[in-house]
PDB file of N, CA and C in Angstrom:
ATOM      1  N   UNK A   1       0.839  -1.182   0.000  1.00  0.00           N
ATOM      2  CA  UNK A   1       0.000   0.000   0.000  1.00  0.00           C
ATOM      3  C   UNK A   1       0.887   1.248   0.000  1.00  0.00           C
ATOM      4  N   UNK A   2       0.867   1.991  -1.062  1.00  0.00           N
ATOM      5  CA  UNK A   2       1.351   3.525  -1.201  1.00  0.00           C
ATOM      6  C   UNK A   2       0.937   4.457  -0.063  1.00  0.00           C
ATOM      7  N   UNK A   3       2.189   5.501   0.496  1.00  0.00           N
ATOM      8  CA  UNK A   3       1.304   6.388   1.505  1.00  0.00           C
ATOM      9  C   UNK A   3       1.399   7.567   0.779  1.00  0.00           C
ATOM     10  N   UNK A   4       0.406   8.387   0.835  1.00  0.00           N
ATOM     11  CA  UNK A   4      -0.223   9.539  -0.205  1.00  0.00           C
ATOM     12  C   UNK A   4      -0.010  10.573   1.040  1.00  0.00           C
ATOM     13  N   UNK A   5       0.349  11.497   0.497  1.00  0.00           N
ATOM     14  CA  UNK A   5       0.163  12.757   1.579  1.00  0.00           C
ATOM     15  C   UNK A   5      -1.404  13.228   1.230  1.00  0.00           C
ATOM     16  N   UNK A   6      -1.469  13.848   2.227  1.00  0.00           N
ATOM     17  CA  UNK A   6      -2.933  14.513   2.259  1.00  0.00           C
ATOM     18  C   UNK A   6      -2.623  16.028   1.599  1.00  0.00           C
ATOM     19  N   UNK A   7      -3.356  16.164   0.433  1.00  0.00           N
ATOM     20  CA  UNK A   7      -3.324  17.343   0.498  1.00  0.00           C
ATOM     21  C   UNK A   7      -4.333  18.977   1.075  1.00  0.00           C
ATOM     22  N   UNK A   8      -3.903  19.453   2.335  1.00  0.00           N
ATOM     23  CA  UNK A   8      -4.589  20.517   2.966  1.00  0.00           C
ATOM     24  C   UNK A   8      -5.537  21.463   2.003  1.00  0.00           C
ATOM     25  N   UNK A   9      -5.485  22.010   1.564  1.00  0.00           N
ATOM     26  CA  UNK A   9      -6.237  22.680   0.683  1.00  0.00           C
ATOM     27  C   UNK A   9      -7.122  22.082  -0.752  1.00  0.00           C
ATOM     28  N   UNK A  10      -7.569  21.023  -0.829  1.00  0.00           N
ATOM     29  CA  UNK A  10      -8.121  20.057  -1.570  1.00  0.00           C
ATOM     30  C   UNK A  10      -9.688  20.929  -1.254  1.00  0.00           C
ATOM     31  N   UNK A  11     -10.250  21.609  -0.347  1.00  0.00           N
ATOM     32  CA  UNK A  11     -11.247  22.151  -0.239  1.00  0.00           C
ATOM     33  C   UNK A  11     -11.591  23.778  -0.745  1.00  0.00           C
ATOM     34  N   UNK A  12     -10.269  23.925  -0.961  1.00  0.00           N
ATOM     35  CA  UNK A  12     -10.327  25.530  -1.575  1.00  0.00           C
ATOM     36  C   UNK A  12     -10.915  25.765  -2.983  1.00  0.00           C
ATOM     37  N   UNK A  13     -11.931  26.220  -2.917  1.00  0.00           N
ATOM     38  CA  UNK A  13     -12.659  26.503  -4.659  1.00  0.00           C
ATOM     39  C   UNK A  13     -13.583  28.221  -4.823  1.00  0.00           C
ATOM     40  N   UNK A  14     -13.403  28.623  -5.573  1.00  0.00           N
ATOM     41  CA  UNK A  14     -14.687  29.458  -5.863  1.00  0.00           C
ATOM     42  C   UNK A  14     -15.581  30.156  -5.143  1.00  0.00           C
ATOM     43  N   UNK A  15     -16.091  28.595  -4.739  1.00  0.00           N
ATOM     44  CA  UNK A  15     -17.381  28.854  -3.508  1.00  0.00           C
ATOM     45  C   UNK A  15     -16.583  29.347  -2.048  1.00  0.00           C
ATOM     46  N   UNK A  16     -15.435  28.282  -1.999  1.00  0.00           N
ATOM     47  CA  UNK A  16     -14.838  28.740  -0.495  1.00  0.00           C
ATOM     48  C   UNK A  16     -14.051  29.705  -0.377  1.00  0.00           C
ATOM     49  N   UNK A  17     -13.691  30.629  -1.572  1.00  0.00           N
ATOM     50  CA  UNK A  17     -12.853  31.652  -1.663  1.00  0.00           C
ATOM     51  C   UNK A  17     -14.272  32.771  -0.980  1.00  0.00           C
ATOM     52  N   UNK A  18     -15.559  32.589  -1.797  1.00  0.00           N
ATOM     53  CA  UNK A  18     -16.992  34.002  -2.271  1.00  0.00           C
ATOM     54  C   UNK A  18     -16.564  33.290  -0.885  1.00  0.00           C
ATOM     55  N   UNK A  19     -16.763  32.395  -0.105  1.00  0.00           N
ATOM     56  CA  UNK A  19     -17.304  32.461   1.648  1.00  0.00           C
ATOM     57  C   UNK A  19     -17.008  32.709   2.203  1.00  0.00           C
ATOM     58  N   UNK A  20     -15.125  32.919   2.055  1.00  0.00           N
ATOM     59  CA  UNK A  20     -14.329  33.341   3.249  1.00  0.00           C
ATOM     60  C   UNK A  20     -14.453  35.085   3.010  1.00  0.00           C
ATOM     61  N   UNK A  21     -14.432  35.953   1.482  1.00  0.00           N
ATOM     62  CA  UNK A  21     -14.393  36.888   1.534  1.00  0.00           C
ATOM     63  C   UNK A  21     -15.865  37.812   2.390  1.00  0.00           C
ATOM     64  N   UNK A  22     -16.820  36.861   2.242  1.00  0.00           N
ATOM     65  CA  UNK A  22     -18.082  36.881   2.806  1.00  0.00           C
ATOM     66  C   UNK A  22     -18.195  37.477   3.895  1.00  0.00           C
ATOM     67  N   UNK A  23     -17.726  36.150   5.054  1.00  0.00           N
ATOM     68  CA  UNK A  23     -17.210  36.463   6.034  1.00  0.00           C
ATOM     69  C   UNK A  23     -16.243  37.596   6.306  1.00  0.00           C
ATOM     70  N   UNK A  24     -15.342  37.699   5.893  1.00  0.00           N
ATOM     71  CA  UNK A  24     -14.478  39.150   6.360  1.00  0.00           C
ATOM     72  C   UNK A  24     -15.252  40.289   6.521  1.00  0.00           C
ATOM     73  N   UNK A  25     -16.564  40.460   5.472  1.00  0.00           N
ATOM     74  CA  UNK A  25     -17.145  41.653   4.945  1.00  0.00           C
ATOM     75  C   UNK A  25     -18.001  41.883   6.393  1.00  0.00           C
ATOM     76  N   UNK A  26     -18.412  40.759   6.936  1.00  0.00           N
ATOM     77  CA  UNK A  26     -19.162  41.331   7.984  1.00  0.00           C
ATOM     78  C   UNK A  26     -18.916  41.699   9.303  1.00  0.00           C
ATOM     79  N   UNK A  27     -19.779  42.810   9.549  1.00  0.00           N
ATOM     80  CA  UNK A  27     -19.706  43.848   9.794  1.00  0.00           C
ATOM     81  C   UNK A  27     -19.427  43.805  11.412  1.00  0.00           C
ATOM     82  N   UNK A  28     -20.335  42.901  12.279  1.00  0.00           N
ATOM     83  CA  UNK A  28     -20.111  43.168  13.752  1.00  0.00           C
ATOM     84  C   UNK A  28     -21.205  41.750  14.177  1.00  0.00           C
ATOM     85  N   UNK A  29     -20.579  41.735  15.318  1.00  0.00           N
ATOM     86  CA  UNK A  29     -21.351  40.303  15.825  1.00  0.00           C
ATOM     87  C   UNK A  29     -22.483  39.546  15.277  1.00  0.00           C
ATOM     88  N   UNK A  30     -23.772  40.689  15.572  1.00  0.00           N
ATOM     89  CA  UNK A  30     -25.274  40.256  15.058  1.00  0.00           C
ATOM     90  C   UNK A  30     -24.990  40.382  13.744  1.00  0.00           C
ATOM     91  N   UNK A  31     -24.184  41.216  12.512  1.00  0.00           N
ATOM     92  CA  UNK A  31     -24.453  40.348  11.634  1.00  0.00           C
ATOM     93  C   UNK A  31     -23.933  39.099  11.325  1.00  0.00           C
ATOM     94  N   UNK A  32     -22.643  38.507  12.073  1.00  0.00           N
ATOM     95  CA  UNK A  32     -22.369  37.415  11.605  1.00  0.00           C
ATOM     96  C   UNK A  32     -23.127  36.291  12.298  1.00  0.00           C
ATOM     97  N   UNK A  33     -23.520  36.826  13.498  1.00  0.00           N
ATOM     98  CA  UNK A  33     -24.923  35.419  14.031  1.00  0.00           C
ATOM     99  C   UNK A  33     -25.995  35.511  13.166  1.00  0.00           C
ATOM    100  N   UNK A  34     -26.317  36.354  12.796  1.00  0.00           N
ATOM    101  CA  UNK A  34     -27.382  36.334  11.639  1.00  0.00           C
ATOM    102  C   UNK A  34     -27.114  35.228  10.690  1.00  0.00           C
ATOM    103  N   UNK A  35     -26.318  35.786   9.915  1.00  0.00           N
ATOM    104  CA  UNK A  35     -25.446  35.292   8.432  1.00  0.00           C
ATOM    105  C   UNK A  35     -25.289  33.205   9.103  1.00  0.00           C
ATOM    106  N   UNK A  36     -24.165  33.318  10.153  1.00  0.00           N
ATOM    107  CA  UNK A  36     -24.040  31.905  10.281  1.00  0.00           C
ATOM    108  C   UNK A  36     -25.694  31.182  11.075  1.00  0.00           C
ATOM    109  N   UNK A  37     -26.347  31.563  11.460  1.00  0.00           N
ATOM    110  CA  UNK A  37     -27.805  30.749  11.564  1.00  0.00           C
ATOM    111  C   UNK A  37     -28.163  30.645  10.261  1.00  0.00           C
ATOM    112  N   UNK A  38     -28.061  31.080   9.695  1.00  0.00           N
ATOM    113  CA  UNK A  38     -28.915  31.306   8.342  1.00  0.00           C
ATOM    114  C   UNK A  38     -27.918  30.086   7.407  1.00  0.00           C
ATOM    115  N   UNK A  39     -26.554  30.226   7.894  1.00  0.00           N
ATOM    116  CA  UNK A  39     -26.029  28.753   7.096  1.00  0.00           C
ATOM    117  C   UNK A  39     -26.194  27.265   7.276  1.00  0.00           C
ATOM    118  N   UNK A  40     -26.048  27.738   8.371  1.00  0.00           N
ATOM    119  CA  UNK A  40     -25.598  26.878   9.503  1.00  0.00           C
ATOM    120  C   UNK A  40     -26.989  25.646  10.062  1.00  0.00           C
ATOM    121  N   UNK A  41     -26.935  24.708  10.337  1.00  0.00           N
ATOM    122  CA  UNK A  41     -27.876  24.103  10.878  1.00  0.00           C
ATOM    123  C   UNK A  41     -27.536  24.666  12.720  1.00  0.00           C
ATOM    124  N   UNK A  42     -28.436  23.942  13.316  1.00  0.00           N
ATOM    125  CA  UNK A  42     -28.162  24.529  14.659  1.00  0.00           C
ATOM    126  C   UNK A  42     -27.145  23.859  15.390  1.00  0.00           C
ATOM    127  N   UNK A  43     -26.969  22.316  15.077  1.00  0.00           N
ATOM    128  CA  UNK A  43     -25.837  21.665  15.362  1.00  0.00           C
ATOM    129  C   UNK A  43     -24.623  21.451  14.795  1.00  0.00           C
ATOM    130  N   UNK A  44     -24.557  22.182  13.696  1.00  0.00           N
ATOM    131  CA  UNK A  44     -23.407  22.823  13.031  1.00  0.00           C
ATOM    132  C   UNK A  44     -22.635  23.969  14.072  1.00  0.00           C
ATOM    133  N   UNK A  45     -23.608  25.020  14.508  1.00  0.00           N
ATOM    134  CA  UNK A  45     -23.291  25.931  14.756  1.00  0.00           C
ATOM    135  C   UNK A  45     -22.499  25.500  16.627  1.00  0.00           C
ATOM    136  N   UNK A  46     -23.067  24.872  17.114  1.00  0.00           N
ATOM    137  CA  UNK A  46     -22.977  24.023  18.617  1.00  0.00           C
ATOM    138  C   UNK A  46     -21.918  23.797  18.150  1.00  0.00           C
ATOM    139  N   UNK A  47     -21.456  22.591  17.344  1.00  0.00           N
ATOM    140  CA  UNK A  47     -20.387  21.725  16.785  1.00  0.00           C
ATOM    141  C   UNK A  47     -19.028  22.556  16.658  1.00  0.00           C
ATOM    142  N   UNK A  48     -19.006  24.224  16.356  1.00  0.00           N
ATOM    143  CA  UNK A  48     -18.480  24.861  15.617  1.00  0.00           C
ATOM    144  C   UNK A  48     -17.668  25.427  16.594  1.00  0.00           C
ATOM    145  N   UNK A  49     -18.639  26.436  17.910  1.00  0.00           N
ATOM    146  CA  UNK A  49     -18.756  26.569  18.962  1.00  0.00           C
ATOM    147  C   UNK A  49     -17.747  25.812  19.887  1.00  0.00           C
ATOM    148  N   UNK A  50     -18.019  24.591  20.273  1.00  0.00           N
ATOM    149  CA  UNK A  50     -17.246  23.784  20.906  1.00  0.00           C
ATOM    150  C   UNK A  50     -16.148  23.460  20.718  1.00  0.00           C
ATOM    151  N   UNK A  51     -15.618  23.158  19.340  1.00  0.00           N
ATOM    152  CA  UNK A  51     -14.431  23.511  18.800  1.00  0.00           C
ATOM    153  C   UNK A  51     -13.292  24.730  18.688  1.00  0.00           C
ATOM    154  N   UNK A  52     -14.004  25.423  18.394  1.00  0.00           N
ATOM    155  CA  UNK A  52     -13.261  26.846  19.257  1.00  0.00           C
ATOM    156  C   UNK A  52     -13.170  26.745  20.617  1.00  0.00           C
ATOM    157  N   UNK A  53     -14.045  26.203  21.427  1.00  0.00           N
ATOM    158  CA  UNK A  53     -14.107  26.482  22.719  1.00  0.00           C
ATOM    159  C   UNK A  53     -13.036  25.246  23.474  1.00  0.00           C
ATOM    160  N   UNK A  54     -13.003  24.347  22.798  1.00  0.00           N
ATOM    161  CA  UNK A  54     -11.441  23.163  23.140  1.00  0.00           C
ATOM    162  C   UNK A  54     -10.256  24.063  22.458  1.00  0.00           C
ATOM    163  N   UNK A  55     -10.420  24.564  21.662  1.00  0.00           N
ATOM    164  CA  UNK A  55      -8.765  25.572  21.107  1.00  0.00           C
ATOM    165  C   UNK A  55      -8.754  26.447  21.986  1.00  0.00           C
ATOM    166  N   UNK A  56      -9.641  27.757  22.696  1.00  0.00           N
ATOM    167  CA  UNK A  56      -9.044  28.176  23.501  1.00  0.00           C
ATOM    168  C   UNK A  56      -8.414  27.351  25.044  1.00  0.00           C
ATOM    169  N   UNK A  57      -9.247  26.057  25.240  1.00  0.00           N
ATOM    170  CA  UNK A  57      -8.741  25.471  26.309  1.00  0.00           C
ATOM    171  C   UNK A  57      -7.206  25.030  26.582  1.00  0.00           C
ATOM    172  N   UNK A  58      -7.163  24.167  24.645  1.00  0.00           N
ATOM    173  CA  UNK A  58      -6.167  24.329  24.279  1.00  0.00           C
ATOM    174  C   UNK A  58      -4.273  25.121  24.957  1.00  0.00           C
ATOM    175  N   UNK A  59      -5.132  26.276  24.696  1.00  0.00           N
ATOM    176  CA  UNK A  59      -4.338  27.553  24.486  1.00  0.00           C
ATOM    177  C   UNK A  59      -4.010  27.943  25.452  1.00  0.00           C
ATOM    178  N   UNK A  60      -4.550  27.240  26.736  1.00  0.00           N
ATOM    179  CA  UNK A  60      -4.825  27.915  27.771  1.00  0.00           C
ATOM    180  C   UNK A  60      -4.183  27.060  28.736  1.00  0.00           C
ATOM    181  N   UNK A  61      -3.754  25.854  28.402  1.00  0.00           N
ATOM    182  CA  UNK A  61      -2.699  24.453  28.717  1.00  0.00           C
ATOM    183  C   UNK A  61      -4.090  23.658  29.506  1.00  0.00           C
ATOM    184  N   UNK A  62      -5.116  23.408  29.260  1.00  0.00           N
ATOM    185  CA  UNK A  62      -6.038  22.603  30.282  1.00  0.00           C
ATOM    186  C   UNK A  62      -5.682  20.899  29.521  1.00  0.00           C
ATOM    187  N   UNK A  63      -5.352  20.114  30.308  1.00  0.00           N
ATOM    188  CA  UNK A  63      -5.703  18.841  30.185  1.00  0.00           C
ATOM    189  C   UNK A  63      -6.796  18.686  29.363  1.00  0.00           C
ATOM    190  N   UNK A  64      -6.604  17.106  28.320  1.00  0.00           N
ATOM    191  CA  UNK A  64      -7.844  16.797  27.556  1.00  0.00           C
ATOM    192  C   UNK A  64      -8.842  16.442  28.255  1.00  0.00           C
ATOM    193  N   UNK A  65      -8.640  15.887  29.313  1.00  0.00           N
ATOM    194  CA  UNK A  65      -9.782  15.172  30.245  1.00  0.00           C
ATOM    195  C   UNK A  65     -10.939  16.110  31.146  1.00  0.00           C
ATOM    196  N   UNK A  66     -10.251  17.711  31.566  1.00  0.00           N
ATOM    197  CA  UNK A  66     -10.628  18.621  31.900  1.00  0.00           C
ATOM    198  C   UNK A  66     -11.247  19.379  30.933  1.00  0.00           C
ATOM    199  N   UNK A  67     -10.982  19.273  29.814  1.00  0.00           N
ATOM    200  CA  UNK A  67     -11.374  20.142  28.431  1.00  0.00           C
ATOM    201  C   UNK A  67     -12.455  19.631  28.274  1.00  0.00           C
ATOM    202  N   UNK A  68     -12.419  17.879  28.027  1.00  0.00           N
ATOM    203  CA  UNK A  68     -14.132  17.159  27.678  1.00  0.00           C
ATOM    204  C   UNK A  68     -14.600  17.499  28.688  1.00  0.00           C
ATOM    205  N   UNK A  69     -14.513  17.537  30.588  1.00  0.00           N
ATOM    206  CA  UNK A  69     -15.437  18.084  31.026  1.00  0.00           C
ATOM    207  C   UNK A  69     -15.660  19.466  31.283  1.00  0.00           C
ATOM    208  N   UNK A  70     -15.228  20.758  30.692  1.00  0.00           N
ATOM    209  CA  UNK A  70     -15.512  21.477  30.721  1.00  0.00           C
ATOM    210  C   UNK A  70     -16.455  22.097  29.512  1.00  0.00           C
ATOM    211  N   UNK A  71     -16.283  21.192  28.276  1.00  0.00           N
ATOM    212  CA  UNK A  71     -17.122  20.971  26.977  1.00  0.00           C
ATOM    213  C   UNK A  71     -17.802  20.085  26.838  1.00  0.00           C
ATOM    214  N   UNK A  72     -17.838  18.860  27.088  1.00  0.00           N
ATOM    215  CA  UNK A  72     -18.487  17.654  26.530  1.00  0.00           C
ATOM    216  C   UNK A  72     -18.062  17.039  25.630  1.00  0.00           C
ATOM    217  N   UNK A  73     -17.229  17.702  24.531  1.00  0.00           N
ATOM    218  CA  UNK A  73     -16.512  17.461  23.827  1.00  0.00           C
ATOM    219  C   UNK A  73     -15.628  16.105  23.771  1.00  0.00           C
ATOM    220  N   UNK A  74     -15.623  15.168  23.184  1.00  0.00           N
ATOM    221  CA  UNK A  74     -14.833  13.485  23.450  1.00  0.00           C
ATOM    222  C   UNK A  74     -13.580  14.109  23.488  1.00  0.00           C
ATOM    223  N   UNK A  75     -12.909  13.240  24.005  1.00  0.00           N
ATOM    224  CA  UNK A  75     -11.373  13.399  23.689  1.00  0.00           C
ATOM    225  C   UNK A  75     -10.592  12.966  22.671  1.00  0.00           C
ATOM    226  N   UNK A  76     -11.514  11.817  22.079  1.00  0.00           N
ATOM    227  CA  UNK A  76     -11.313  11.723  20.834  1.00  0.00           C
ATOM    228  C   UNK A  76     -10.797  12.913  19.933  1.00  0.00           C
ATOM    229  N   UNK A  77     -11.841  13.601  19.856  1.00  0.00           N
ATOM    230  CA  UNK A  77     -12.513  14.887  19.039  1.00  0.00           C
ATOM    231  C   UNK A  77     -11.454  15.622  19.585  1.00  0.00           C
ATOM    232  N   UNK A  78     -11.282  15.910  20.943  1.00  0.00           N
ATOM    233  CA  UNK A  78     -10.139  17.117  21.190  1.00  0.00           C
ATOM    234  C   UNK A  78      -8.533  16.590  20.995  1.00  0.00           C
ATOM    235  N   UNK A  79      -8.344  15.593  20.821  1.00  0.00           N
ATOM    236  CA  UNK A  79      -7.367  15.156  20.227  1.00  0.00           C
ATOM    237  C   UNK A  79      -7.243  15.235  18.577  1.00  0.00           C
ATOM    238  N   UNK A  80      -7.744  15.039  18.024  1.00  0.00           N
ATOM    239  CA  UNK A  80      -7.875  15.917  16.684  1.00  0.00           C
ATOM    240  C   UNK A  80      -7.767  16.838  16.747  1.00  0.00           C
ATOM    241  N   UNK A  81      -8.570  18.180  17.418  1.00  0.00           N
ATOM    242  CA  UNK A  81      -8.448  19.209  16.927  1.00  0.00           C
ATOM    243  C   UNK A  81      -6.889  19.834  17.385  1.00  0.00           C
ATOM    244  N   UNK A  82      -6.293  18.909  18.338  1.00  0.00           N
ATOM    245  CA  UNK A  82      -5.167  19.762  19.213  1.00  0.00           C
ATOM    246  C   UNK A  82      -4.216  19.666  17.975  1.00  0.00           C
ATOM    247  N   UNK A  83      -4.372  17.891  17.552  1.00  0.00           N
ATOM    248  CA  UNK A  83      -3.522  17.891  16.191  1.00  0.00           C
ATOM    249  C   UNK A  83      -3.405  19.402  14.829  1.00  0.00           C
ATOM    250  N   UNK A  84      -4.798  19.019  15.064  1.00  0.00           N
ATOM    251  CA  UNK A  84      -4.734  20.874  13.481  1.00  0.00           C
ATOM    252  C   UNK A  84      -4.419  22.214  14.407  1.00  0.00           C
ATOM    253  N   UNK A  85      -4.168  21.837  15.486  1.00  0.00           N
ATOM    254  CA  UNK A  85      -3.840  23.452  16.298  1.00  0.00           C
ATOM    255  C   UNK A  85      -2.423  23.611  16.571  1.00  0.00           C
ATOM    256  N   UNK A  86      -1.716  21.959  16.360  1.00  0.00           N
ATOM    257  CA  UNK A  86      -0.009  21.944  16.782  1.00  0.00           C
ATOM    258  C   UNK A  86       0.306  21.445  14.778  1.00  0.00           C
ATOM    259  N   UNK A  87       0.017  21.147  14.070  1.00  0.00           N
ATOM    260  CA  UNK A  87       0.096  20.840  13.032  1.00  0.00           C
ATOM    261  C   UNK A  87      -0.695  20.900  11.732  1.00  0.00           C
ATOM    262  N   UNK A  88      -1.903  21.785  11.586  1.00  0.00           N
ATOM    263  CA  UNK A  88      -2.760  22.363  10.777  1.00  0.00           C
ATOM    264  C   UNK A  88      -1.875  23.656  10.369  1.00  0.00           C
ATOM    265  N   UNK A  89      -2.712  24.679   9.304  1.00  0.00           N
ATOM    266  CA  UNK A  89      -2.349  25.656   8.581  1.00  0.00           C
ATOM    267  C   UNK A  89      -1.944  26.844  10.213  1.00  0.00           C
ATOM    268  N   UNK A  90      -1.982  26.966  11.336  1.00  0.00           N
ATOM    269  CA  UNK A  90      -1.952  27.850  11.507  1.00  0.00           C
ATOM    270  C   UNK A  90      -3.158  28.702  12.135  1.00  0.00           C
ATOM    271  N   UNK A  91      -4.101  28.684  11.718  1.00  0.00           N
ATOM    272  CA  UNK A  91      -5.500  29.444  11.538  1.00  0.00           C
ATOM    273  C   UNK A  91      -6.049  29.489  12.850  1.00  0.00           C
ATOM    274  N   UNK A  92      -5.857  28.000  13.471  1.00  0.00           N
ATOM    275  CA  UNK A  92      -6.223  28.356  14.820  1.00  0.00           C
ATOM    276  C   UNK A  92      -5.112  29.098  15.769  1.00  0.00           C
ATOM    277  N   UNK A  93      -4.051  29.283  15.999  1.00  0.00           N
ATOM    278  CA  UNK A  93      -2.926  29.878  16.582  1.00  0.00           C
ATOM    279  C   UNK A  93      -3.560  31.317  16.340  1.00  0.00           C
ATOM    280  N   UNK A  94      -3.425  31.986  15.074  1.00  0.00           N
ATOM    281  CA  UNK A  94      -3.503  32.973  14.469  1.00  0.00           C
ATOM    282  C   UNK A  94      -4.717  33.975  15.374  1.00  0.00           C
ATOM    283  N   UNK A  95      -5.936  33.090  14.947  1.00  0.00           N
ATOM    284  CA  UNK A  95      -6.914  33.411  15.369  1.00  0.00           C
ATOM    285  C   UNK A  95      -7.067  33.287  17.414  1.00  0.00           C
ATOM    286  N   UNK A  96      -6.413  32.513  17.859  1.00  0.00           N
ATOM    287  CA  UNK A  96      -6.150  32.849  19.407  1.00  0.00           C
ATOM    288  C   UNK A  96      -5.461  34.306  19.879  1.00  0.00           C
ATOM    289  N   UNK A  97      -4.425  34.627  18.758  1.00  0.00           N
ATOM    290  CA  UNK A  97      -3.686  35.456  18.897  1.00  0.00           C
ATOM    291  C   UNK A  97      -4.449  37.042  19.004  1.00  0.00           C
ATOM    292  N   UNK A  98      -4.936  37.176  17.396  1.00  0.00           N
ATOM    293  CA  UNK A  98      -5.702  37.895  17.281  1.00  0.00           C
ATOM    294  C   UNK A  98      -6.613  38.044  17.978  1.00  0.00           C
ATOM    295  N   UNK A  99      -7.638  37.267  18.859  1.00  0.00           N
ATOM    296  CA  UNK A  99      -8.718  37.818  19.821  1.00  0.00           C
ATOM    297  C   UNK A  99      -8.294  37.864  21.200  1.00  0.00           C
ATOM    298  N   UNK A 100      -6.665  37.810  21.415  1.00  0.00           N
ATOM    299  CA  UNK A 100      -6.505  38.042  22.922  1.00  0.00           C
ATOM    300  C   UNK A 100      -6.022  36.916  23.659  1.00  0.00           C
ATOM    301  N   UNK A 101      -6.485  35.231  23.216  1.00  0.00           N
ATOM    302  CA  UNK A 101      -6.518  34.332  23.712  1.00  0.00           C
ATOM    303  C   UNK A 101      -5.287  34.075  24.088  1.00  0.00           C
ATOM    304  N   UNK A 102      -4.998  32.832  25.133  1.00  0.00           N
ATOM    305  CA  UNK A 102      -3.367  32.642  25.557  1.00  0.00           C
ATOM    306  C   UNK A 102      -3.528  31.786  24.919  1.00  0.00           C
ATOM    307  N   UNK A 103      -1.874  31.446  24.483  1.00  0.00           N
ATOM    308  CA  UNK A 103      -1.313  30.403  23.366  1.00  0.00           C
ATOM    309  C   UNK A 103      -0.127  29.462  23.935  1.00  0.00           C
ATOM    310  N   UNK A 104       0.067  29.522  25.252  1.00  0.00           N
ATOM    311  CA  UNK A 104       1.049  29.146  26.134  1.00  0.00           C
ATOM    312  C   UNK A 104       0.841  27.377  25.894  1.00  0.00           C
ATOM    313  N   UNK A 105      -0.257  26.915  25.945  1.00  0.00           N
ATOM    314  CA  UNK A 105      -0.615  25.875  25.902  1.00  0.00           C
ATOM    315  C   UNK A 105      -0.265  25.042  24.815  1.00  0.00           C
ATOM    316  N   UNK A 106      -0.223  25.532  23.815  1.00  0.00           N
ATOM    317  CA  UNK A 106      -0.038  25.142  23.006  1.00  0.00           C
ATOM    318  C   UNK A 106       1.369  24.509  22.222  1.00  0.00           C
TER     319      UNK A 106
END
């Protein structure tokens, strides 16, 4: 069996370029809760939520076991995401940075 790298950006098109510029455009909180209900299913949006909310835990050095109970979140799941937060594009670091969050944890 061949091992294939994954390639990261295999999702970037057109549509996900109009969405991200989308997003930038708006304007202040309520419109982007607007905008993402309106995409979003409601457990999308929970799903989305919680995930950010294990990256700042993340960030913040909390244990995985303390993180699922402070989220609910599996550890499964927060073990993934810690992976794209120590070895993903960046985006989550970036974005801790930018809103203030600590990154010590990380």
């Amino acid at each position: 069996m061949t091992s294939q790298s994954i390639n990261t950006d295999e999702w970037r098109s057109e549509d996900t370029a109009a969405l991200m510029d989308t997003i930038i455009d708006l304007k202040d909180r309520d419109t982007a809760a607007r905008f993402f209900r309106d995409l979003c299913t409601r457990r999308e949006l929970e799903e989305m939520a919680a995930r950010w909310a294990v990256v700042r835990s993340l960030g913040e050095g909390h244990p995985y076991r303390e993180i699922h109970d402070l989220t609910g979140v599996s550890t499964a799941t927060i073990t993934r995401i810690a992976q794209w937060v120590r070895h993903g594009t960046g985006g989550y670091v970036d974005a801790l940075e930018r809103a203030g969050y600590p990154t010590e944890g990380i």
